[in-house]
Protein backbone atom coordinates (compact mmCIF):
# COMPACT_ATOMS: atom_id res chain seq x y z
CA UNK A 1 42.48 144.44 33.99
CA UNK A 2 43.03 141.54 31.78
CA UNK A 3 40.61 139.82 29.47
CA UNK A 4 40.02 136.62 30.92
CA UNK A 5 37.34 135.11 28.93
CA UNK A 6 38.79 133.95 26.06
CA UNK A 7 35.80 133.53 23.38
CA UNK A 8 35.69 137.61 24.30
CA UNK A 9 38.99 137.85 23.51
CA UNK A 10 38.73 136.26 20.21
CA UNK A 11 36.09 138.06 19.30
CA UNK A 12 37.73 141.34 19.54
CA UNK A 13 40.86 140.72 17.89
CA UNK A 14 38.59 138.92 14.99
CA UNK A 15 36.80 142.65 15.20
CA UNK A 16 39.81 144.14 15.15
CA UNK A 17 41.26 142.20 12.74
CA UNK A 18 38.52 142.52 9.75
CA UNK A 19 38.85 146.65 11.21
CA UNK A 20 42.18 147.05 10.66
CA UNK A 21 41.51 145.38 7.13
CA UNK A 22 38.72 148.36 6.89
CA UNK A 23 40.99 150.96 7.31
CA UNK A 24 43.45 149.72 4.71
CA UNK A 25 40.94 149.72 2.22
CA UNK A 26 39.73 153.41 3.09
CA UNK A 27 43.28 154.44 2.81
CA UNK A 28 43.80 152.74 -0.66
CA UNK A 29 40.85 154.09 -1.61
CA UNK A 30 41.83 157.61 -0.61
CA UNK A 31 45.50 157.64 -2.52
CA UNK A 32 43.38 155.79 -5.56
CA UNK A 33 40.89 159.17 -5.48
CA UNK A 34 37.45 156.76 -4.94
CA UNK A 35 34.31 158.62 -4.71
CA UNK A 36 33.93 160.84 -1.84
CA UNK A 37 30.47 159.43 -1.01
CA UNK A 38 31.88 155.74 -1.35
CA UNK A 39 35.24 156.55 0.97
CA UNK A 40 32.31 158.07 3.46
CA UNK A 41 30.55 155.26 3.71
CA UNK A 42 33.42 153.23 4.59
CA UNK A 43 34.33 155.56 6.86
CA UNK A 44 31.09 155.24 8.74
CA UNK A 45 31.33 151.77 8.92
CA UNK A 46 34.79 151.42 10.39
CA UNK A 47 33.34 153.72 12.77
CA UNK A 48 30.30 151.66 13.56
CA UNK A 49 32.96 148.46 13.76
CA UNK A 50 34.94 150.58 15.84
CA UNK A 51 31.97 151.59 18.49
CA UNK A 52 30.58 147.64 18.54
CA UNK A 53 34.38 146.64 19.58
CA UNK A 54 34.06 149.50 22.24
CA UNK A 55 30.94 148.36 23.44
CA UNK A 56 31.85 145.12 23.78
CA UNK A 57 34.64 145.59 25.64
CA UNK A 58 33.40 148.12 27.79
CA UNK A 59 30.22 145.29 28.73
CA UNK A 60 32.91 142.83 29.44
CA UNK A 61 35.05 145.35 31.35
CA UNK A 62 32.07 146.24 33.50
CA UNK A 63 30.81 143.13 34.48
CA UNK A 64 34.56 141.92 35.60
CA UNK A 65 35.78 145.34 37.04
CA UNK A 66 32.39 145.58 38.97
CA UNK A 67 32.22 141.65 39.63
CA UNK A 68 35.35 142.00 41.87
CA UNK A 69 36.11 145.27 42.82
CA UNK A 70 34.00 145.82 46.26
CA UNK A 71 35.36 142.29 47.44
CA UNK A 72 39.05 142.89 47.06
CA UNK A 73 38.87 146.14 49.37
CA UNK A 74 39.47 148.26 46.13
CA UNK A 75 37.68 150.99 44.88
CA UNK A 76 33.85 151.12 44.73
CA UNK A 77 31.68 149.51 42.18
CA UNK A 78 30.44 153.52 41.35
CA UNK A 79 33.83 154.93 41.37
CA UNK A 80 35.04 151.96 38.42
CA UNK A 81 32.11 152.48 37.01
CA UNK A 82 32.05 156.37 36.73
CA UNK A 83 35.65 156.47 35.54
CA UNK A 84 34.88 153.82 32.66
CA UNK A 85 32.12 155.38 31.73
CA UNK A 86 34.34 159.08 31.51
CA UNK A 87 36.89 157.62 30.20
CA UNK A 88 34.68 156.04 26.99
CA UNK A 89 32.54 159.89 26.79
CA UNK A 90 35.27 161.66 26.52
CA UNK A 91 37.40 159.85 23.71
């Protein structure tokens, strides 16, 4: 499934963008020796970035997957639903 929507789409890769800047940082920060308690902090918000992108993309994913699934003789609205869901619990 393909993002349509293209203000979603933006959004994410802005997201992703400004998380993949995160990361550098932490990782400069690690070879540089920063405070443990600072690098942890950054870590926990690359992971909150990180869990807002998923979110968002998982709310998008559901409403489109579920939006046309029973009407193209596909799988069931539960069964798309249940494996999204799985797939996002157990990453």
């Amino acid at each position: 499934m393909n993002l349509k929507d293209e203000n979603v789409k933006r959004d994410l890769c802005i997201r992703l963008s400004r998380l993949e800047g995160q990361i550098h940082g932490i990782s400069a920060m690690l070879a540089s020796e920063r405070d443990c308690e600072e690098v942890l902090q950054q870590l926990s918000a690359a992971k909150s970035a990180t869990n807002r992108v998923t979110e968002i993309y998982l709310q998008h994913m559901l409403n489109t997957c579920l939006s046309t699934t029973d009407d193209q003789g596909g799988e069931s609205k539960s069964v798309v639903m249940n494996r999204l869901v799985h797939m996002i619990l157990t990453q």
